[in-house]
PDB file of N, CA and C in Angstrom:
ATOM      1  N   UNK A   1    -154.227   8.536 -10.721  1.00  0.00           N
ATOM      2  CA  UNK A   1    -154.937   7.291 -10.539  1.00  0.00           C
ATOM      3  C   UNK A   1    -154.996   6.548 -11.874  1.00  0.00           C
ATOM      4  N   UNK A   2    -154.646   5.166 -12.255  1.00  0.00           N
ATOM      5  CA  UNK A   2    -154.774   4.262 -12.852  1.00  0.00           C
ATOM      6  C   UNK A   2    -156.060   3.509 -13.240  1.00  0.00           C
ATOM      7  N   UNK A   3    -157.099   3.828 -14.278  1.00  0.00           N
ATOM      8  CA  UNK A   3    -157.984   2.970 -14.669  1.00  0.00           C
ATOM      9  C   UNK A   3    -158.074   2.560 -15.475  1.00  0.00           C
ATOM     10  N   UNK A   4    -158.734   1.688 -16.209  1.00  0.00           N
ATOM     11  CA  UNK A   4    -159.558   1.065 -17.106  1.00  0.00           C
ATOM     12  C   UNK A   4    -160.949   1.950 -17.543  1.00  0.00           C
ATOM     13  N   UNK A   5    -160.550   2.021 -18.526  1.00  0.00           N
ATOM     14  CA  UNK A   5    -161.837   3.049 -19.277  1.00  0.00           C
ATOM     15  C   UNK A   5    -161.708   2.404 -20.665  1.00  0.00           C
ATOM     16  N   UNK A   6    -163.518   2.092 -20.915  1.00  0.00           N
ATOM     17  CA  UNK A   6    -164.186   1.490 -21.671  1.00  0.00           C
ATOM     18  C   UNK A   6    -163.769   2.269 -23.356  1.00  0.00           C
ATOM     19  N   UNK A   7    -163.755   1.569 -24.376  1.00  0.00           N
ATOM     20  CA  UNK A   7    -163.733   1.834 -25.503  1.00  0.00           C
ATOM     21  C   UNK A   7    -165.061   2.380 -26.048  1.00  0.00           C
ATOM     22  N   UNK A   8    -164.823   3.110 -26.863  1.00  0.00           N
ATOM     23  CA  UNK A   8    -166.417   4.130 -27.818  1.00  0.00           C
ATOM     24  C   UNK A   8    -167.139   3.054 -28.379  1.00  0.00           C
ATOM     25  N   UNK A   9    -168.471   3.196 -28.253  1.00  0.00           N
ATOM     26  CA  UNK A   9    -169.535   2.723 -28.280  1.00  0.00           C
ATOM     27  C   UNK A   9    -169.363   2.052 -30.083  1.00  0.00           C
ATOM     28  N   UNK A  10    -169.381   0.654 -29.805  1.00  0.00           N
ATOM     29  CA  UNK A  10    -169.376  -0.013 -30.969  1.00  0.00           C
ATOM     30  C   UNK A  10    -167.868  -0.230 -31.394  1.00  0.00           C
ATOM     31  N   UNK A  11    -166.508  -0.272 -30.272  1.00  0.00           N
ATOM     32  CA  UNK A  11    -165.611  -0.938 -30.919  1.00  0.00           C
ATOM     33  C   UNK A  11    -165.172  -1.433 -29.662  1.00  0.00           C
ATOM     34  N   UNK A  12    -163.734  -2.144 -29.772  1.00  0.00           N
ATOM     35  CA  UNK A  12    -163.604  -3.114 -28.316  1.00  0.00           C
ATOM     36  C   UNK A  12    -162.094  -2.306 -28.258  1.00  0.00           C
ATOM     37  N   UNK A  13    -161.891  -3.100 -26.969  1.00  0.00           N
ATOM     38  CA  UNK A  13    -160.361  -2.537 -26.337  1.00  0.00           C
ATOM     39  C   UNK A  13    -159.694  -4.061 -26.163  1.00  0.00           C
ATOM     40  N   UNK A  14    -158.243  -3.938 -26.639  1.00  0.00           N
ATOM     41  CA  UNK A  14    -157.672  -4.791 -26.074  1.00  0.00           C
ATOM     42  C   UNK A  14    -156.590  -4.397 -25.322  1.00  0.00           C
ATOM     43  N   UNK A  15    -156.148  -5.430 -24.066  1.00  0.00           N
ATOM     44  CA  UNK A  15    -155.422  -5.526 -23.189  1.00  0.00           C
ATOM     45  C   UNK A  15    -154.548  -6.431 -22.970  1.00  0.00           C
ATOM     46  N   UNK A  16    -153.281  -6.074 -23.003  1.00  0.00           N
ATOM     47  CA  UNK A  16    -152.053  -7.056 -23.384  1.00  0.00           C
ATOM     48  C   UNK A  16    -151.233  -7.320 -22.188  1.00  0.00           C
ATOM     49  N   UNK A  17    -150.204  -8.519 -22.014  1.00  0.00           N
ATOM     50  CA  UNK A  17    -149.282  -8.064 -20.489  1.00  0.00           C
ATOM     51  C   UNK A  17    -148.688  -9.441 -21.412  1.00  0.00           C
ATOM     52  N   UNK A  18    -147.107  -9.445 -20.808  1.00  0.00           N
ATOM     53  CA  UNK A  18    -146.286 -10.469 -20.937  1.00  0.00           C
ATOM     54  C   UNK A  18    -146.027 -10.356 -19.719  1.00  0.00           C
ATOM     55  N   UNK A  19    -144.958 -12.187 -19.655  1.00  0.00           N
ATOM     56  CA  UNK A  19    -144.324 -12.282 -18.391  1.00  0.00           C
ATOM     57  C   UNK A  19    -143.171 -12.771 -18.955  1.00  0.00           C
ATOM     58  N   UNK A  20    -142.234 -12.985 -17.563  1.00  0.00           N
ATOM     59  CA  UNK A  20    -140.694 -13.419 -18.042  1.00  0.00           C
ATOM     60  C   UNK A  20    -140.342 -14.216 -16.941  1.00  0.00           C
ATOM     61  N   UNK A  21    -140.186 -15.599 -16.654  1.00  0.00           N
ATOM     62  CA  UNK A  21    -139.371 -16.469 -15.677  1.00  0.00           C
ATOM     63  C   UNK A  21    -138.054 -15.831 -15.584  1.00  0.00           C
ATOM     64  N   UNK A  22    -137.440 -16.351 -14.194  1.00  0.00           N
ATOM     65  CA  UNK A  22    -136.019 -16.110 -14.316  1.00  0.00           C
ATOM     66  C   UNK A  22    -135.195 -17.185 -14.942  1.00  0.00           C
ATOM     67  N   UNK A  23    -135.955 -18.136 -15.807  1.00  0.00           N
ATOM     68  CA  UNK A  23    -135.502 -19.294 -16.782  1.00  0.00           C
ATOM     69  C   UNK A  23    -135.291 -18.420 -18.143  1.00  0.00           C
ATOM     70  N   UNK A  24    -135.792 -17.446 -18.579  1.00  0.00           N
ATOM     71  CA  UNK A  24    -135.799 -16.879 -19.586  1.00  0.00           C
ATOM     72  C   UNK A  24    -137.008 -17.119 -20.445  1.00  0.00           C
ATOM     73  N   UNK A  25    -138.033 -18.190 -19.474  1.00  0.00           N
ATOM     74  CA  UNK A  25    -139.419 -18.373 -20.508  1.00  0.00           C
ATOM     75  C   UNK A  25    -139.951 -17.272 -20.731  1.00  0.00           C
ATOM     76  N   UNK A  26    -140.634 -17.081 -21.817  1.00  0.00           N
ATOM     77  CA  UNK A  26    -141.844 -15.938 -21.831  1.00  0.00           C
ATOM     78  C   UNK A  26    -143.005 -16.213 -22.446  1.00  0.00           C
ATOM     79  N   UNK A  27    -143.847 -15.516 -22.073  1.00  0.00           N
ATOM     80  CA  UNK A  27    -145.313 -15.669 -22.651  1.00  0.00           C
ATOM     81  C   UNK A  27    -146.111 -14.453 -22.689  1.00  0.00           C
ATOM     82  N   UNK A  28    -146.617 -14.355 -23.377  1.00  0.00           N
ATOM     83  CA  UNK A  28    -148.310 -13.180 -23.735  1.00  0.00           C
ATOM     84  C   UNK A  28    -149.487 -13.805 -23.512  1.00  0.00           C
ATOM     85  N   UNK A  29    -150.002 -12.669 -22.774  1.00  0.00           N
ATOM     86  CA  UNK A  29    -151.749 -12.569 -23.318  1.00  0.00           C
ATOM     87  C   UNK A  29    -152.318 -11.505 -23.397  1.00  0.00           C
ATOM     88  N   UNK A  30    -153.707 -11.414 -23.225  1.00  0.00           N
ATOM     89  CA  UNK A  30    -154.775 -10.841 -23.294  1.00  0.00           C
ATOM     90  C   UNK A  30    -156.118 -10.987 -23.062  1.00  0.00           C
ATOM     91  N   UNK A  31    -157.320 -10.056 -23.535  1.00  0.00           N
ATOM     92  CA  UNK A  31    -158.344  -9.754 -23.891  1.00  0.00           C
ATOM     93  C   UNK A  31    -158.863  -8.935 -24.507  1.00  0.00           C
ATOM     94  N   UNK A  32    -159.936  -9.282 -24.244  1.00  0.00           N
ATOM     95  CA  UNK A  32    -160.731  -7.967 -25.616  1.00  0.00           C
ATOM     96  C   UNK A  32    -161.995  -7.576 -25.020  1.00  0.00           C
ATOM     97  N   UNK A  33    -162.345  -6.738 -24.628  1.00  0.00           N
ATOM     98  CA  UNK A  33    -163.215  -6.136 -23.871  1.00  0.00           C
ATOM     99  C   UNK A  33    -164.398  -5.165 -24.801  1.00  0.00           C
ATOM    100  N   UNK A  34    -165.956  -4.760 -24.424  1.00  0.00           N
ATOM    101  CA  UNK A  34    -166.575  -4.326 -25.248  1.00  0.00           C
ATOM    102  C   UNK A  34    -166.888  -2.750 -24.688  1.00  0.00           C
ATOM    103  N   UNK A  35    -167.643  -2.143 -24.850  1.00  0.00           N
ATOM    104  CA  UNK A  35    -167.742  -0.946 -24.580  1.00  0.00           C
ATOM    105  C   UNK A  35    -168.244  -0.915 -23.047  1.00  0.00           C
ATOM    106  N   UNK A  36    -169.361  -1.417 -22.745  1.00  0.00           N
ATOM    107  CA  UNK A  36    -169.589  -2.032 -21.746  1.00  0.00           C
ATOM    108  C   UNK A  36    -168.916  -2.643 -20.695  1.00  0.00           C
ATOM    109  N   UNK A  37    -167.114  -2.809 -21.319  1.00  0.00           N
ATOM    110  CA  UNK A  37    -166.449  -3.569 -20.018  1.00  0.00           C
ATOM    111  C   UNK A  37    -166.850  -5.160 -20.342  1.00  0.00           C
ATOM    112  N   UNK A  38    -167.238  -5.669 -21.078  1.00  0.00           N
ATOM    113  CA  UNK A  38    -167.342  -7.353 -21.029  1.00  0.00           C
ATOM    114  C   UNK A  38    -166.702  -7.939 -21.590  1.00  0.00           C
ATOM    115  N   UNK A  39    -166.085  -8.977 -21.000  1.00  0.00           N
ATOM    116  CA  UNK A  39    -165.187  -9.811 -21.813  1.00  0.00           C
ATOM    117  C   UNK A  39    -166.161 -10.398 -22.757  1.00  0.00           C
ATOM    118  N   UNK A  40    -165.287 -10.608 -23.510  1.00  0.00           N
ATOM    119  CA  UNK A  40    -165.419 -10.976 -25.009  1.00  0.00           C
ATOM    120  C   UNK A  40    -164.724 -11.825 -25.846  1.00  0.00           C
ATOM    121  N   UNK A  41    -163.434 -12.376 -25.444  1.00  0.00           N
ATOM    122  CA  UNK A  41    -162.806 -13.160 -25.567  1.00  0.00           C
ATOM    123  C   UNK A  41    -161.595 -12.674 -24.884  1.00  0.00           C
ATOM    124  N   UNK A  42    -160.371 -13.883 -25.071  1.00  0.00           N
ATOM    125  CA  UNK A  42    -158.958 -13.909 -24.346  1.00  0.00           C
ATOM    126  C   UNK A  42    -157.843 -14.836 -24.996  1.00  0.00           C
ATOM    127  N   UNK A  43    -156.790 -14.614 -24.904  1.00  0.00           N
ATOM    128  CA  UNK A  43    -155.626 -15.263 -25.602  1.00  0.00           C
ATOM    129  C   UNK A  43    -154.231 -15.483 -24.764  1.00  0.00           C
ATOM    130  N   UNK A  44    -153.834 -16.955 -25.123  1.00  0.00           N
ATOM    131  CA  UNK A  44    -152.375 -17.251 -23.973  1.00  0.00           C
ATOM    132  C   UNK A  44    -151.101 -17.494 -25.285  1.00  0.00           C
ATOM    133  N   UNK A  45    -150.648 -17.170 -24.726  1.00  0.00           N
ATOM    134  CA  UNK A  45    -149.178 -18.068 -26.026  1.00  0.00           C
ATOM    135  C   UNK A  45    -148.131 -17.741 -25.237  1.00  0.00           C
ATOM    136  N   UNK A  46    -147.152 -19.098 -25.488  1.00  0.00           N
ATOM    137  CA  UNK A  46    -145.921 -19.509 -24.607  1.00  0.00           C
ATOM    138  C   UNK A  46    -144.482 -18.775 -25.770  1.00  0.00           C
ATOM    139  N   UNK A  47    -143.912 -18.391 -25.560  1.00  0.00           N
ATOM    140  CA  UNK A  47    -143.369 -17.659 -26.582  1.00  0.00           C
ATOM    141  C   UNK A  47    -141.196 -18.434 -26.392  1.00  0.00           C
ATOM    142  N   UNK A  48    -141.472 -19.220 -25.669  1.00  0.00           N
ATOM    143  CA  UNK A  48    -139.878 -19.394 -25.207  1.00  0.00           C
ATOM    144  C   UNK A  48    -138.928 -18.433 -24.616  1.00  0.00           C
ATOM    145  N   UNK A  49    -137.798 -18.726 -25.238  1.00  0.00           N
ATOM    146  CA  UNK A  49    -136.999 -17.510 -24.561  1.00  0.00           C
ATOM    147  C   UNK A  49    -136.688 -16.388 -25.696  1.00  0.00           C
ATOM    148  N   UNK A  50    -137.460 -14.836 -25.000  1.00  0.00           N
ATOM    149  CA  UNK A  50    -137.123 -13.767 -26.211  1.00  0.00           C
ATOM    150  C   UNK A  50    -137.058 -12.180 -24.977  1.00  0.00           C
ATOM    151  N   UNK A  51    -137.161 -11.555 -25.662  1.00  0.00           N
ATOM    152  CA  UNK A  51    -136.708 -10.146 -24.270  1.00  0.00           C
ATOM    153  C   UNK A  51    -138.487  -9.582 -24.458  1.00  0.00           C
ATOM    154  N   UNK A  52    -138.047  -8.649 -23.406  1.00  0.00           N
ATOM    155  CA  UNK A  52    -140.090  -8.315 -22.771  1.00  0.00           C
ATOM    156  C   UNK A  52    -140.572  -7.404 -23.896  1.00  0.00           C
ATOM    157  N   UNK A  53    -140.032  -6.566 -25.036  1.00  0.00           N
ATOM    158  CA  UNK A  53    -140.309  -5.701 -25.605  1.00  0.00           C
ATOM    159  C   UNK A  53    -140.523  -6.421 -26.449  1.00  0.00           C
ATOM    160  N   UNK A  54    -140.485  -7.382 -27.291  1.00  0.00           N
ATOM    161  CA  UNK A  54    -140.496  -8.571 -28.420  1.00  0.00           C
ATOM    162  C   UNK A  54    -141.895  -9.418 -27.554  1.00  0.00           C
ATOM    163  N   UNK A  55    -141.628  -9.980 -26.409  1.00  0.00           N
ATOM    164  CA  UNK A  55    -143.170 -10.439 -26.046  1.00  0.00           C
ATOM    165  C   UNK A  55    -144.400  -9.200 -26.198  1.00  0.00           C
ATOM    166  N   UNK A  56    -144.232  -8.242 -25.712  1.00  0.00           N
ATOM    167  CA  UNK A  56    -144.961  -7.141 -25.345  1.00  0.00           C
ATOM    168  C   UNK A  56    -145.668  -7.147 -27.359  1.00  0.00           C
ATOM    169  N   UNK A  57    -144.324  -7.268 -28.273  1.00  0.00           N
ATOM    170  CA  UNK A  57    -145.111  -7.189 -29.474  1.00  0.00           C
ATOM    171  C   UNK A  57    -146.422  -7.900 -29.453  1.00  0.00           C
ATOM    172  N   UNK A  58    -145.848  -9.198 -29.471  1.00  0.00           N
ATOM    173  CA  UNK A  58    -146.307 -10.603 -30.223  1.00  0.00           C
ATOM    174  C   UNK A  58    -147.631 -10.678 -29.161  1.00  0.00           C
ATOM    175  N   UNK A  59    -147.580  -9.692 -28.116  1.00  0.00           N
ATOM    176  CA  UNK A  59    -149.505  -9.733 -27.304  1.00  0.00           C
ATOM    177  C   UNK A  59    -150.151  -9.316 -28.462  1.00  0.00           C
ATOM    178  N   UNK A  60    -149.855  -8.011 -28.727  1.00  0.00           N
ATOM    179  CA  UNK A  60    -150.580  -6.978 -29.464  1.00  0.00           C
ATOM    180  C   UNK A  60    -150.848  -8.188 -30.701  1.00  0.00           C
ATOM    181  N   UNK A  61    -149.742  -8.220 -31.249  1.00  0.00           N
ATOM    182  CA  UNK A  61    -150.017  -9.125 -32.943  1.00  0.00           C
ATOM    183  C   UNK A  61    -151.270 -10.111 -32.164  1.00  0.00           C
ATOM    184  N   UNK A  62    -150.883 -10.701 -31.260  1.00  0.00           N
ATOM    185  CA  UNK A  62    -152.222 -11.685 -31.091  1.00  0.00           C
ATOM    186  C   UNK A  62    -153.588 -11.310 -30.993  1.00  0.00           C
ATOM    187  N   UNK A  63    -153.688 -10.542 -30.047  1.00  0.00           N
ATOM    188  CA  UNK A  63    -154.714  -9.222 -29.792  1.00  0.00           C
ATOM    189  C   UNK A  63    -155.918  -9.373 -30.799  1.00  0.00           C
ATOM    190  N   UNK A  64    -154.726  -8.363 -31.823  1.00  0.00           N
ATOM    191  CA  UNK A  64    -155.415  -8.368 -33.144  1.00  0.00           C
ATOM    192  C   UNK A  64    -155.570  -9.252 -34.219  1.00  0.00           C
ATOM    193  N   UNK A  65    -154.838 -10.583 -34.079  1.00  0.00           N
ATOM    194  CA  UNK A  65    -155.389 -11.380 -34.836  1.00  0.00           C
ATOM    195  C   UNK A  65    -157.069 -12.016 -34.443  1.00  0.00           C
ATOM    196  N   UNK A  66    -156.779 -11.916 -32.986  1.00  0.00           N
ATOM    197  CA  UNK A  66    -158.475 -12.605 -32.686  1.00  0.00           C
ATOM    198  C   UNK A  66    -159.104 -12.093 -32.250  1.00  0.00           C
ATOM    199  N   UNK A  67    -159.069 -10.589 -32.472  1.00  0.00           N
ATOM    200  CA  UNK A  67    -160.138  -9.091 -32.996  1.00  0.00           C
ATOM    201  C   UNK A  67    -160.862  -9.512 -34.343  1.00  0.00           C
ATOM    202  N   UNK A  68    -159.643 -10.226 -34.764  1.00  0.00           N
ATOM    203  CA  UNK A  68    -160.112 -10.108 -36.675  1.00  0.00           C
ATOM    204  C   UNK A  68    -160.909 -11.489 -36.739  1.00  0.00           C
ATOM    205  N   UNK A  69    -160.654 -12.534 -36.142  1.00  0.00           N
ATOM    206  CA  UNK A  69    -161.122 -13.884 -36.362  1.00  0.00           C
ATOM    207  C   UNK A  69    -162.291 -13.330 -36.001  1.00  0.00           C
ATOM    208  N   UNK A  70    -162.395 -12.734 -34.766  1.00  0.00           N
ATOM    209  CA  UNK A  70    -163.828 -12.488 -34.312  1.00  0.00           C
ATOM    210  C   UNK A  70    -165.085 -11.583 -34.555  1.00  0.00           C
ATOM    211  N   UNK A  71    -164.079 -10.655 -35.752  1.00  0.00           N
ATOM    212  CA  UNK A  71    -165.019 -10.132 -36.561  1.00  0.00           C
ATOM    213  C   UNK A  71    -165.059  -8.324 -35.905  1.00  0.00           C
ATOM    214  N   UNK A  72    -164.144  -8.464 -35.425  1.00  0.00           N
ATOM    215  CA  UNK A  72    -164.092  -6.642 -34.625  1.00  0.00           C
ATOM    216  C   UNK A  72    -163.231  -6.260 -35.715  1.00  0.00           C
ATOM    217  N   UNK A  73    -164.168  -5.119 -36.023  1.00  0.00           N
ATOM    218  CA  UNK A  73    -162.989  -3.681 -37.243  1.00  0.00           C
ATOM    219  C   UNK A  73    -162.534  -2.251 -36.353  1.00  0.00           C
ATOM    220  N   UNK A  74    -163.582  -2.317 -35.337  1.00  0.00           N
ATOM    221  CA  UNK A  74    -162.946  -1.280 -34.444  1.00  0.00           C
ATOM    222  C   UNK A  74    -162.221  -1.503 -33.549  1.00  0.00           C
ATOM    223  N   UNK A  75    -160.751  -1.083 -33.637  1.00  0.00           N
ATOM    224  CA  UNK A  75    -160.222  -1.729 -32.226  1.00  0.00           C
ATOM    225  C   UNK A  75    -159.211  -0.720 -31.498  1.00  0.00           C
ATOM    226  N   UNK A  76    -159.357  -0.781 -30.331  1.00  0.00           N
ATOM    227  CA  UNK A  76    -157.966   0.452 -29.842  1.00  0.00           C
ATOM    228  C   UNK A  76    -157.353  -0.654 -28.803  1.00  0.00           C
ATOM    229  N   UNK A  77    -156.255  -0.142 -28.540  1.00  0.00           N
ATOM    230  CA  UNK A  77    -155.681  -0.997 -27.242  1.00  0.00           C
ATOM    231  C   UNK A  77    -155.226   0.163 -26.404  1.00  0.00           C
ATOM    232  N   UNK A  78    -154.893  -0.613 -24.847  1.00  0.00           N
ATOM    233  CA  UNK A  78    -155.450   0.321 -23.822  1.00  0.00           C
ATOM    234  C   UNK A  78    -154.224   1.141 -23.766  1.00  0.00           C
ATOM    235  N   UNK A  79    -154.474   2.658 -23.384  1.00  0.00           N
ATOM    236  CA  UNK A  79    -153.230   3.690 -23.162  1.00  0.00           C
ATOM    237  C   UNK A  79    -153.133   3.733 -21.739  1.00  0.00           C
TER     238      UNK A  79
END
């Protein structure tokens, strides 16, 4: 079975997914979730045309850039 399970008390989780048109567009996002399960913030970016393992990066890089804007030092992303 497949869940979502909350991050340790006092750091957040982020959660990443790209997509891919059959145009070759791509894009990332996310969120950032608290121990509790609450959103906490979220992120979109249009990325053009690149392959899913290169989007799949550039979630994460985002992820964690607005972990950091937002002031989170603890962070895991989801396994």
């Amino acid at each position: 079975m497949v869940a979502w399970k909350p991050p340790r008390t006092g750091w957040v989780k982020i959660n990443t997914d790209e997509a891919c048109r059959e145009d070759g567009c791509t894009g990332c996002g996310g969120l950032i979730k608290g121990s509790e399960g609450e959103w906490l913030g979220g992120f979109a970016k249009s990325l053009g045309s690149c392959h899913a393992f290169v989007a799949e990066l550039w979630g994460v890089f985002e992820g964690l850039k607005l972990a950091r804007r937002m002031g989170f030092d603890f962070v895991e992303e989801n396994d």
